[in-house]
Protein backbone atom coordinates (compact mmCIF):
# COMPACT_ATOMS: atom_id res chain seq x y z
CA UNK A 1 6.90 12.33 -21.01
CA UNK A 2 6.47 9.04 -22.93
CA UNK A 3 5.97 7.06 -19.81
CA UNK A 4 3.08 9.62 -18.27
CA UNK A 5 1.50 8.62 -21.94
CA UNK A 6 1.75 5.34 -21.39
CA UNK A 7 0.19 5.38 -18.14
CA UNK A 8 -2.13 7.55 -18.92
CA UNK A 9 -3.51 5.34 -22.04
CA UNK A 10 -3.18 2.56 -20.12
CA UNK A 11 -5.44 3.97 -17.48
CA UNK A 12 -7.92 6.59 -19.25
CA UNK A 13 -8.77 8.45 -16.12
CA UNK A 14 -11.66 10.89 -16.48
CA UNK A 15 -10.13 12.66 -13.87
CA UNK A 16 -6.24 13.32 -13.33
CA UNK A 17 -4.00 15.34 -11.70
CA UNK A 18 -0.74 15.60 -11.41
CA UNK A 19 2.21 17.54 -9.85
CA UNK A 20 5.63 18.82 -10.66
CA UNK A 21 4.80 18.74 -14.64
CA UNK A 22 5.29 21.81 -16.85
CA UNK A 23 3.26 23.83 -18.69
CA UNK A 24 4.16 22.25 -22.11
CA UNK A 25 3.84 18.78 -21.20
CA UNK A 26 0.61 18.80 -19.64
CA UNK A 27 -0.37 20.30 -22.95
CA UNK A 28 0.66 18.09 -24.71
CA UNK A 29 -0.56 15.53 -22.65
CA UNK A 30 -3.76 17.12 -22.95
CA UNK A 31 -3.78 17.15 -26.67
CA UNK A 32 -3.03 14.02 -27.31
CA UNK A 33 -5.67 12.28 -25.22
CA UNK A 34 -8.80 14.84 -26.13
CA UNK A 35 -8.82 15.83 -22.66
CA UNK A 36 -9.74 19.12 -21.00
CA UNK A 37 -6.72 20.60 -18.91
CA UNK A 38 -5.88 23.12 -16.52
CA UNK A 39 -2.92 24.17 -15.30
CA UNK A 40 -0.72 26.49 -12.31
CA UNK A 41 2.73 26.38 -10.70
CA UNK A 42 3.71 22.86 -11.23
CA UNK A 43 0.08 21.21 -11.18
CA UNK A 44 -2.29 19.67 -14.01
CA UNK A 45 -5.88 18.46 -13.82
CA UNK A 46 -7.12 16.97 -16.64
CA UNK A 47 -11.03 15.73 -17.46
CA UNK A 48 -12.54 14.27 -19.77
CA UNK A 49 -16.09 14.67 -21.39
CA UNK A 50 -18.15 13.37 -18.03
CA UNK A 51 -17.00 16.88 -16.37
CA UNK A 52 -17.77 20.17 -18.01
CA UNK A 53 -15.80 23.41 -16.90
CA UNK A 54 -17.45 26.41 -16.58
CA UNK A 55 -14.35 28.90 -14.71
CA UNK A 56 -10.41 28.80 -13.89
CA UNK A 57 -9.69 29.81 -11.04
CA UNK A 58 -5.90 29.80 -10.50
CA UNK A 59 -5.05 32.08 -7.73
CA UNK A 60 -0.95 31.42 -6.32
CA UNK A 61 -0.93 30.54 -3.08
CA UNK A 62 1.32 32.64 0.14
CA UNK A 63 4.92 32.44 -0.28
CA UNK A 64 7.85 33.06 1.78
CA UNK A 65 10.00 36.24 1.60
CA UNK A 66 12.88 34.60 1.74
CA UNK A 67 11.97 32.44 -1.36
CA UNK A 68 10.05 34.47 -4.22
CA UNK A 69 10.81 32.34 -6.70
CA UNK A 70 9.37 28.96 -4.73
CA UNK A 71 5.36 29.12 -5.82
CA UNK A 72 3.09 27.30 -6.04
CA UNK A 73 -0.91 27.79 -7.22
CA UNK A 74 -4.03 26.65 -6.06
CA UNK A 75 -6.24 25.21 -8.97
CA UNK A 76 -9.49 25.73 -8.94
CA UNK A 77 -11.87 24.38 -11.96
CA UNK A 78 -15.74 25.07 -11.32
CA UNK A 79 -18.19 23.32 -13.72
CA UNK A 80 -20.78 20.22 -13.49
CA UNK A 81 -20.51 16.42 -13.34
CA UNK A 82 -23.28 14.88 -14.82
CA UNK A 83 -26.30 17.26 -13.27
CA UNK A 84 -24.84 18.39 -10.32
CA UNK A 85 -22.08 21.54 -9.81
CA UNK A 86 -18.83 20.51 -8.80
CA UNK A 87 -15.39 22.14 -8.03
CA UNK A 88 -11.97 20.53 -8.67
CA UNK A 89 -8.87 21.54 -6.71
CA UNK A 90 -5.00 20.50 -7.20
CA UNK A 91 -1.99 22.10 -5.11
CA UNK A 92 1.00 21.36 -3.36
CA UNK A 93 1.41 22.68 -0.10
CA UNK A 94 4.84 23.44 1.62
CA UNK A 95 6.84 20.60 3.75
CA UNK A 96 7.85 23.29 6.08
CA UNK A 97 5.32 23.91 9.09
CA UNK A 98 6.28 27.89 9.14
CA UNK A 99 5.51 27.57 5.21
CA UNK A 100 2.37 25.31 4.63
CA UNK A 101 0.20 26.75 7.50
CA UNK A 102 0.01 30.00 5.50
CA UNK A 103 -1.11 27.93 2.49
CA UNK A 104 -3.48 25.75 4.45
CA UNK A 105 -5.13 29.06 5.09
CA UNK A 106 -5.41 30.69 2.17
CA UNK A 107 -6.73 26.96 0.79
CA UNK A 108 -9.29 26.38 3.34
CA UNK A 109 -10.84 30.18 2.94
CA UNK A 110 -11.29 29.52 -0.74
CA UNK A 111 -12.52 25.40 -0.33
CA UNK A 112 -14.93 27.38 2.30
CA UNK A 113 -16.52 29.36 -0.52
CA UNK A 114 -18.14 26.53 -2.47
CA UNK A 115 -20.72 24.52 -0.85
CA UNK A 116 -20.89 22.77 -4.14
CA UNK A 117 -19.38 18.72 -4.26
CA UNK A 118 -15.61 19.09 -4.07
CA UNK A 119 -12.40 17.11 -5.07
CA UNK A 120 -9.05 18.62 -3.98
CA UNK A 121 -6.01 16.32 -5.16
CA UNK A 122 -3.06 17.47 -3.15
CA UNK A 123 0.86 16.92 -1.70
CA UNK A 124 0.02 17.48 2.22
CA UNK A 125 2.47 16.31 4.86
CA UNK A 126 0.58 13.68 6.89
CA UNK A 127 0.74 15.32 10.22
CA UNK A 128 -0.67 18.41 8.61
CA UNK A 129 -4.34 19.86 9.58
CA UNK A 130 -6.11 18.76 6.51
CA UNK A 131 -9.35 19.47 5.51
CA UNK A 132 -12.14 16.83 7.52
CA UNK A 133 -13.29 19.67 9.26
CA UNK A 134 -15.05 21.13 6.12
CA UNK A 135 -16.93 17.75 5.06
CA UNK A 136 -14.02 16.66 3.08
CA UNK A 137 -12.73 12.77 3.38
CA UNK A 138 -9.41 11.49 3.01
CA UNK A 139 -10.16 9.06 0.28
CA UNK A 140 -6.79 7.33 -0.07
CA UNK A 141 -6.08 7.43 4.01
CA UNK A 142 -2.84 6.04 5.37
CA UNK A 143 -1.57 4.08 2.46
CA UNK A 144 -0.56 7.46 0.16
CA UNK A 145 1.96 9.14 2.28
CA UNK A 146 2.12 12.87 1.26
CA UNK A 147 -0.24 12.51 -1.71
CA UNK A 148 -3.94 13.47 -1.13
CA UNK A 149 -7.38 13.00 -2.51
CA UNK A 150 -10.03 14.19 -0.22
CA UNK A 151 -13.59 14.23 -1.15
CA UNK A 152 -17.02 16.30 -0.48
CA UNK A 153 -20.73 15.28 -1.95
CA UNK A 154 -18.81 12.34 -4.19
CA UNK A 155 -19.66 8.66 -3.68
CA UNK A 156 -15.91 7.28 -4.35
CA UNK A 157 -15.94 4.40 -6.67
CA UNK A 158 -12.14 4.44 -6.83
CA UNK A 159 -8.96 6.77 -6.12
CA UNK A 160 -5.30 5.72 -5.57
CA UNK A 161 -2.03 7.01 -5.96
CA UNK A 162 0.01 5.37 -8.53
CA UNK A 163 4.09 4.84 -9.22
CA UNK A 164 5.64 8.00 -10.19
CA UNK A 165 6.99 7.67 -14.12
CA UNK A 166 10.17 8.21 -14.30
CA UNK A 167 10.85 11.12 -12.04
CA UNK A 168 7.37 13.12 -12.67
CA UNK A 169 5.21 14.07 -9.46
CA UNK A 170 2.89 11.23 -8.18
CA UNK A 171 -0.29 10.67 -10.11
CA UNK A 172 -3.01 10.54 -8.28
CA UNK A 173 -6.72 9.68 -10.14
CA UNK A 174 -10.25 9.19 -9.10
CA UNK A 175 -13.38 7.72 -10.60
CA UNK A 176 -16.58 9.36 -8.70
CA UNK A 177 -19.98 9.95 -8.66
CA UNK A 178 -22.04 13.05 -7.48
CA UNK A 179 -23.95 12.03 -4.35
CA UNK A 180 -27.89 13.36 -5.54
């Protein structure tokens, strides 16, 4: 936990997310950086003052049978950035094919309902069908490997994928701007 602090001081994203955390750290994460947070089945976001929630949406996403225990969510935070509505998504899909393309279903229904501006960070194998087909963008590309930032309505300024600390899930972060 001390190194996500550190690299999150060091950084002071207004937006974060971040996978394979749980629900105590990313609360105290939250807490000690004055940040807004939300949080389901292994994922965080986290905002700061520049985005203003308005709904929590934090629906789990299909699981297997075979594997109740083995969920994960799909976070939804509605709210606006600067004048304009936005939506913020974080999940981690499945690595199995027979797994994730139940997931990738259930995702892509509810990233269908909002024709607001849209940022989903994800962990999507790379050889998965993704989400270009909705007027999202793959804002990191080939250099990230599983981890995901795709884009709709934002002008990217900047988005990356950084070191894991210490054995946490990847962070990934964004700085954006609503396209007007």
């Amino acid at each position: 936990m001390r190194s996500l602090a550190a690299y999150f001081a060091k950084h002071d994203p207004a937006l974060f997310a971040i996978c394979e955390i749980d629900a105590g750290d990313a609360l105290a994460l939250a807490t000690r950086f004055a940040r807004e947070w939300a949080y389901r089945g292994g994922q965080a976001l986290f905002w700061n003052a520049s985005f203003r929630a308005r709904e929590v949406r934090d629906p789990y996403l299909p699981f297997a049978a075979a594997k109740p225990f083995d969920r994960r969510g799909l976070l939804r935070v509605d709210g606006r950035l600067g004048p304009v509505g936005a939506a913020l998504y974080a999940t981690q899909f499945a690595g199995e094919r027979h797994r994730r393309i139940p997931e990738l279903r259930f995702a892509r229904a509810h990233m269908r309902s909002t024709q607001a501006p849209a940022l989903l960070f994800a962990h999507l194998a790379r050889r998965a069908i993704a989400f270009e087909d909705l007027g999202f963008t793959d804002v990191l590309g080939a250099t990230a490997g599983n981890e995901r930032v795709y884009a709709r309505g934002f002008a990217v300024e900047s988005a990356r994928l950084d070191d894991a600390p210490l054995g946490l899930g990847s962070p990934l972060r964004a700085r954006v701007r609503p396209i007007v």
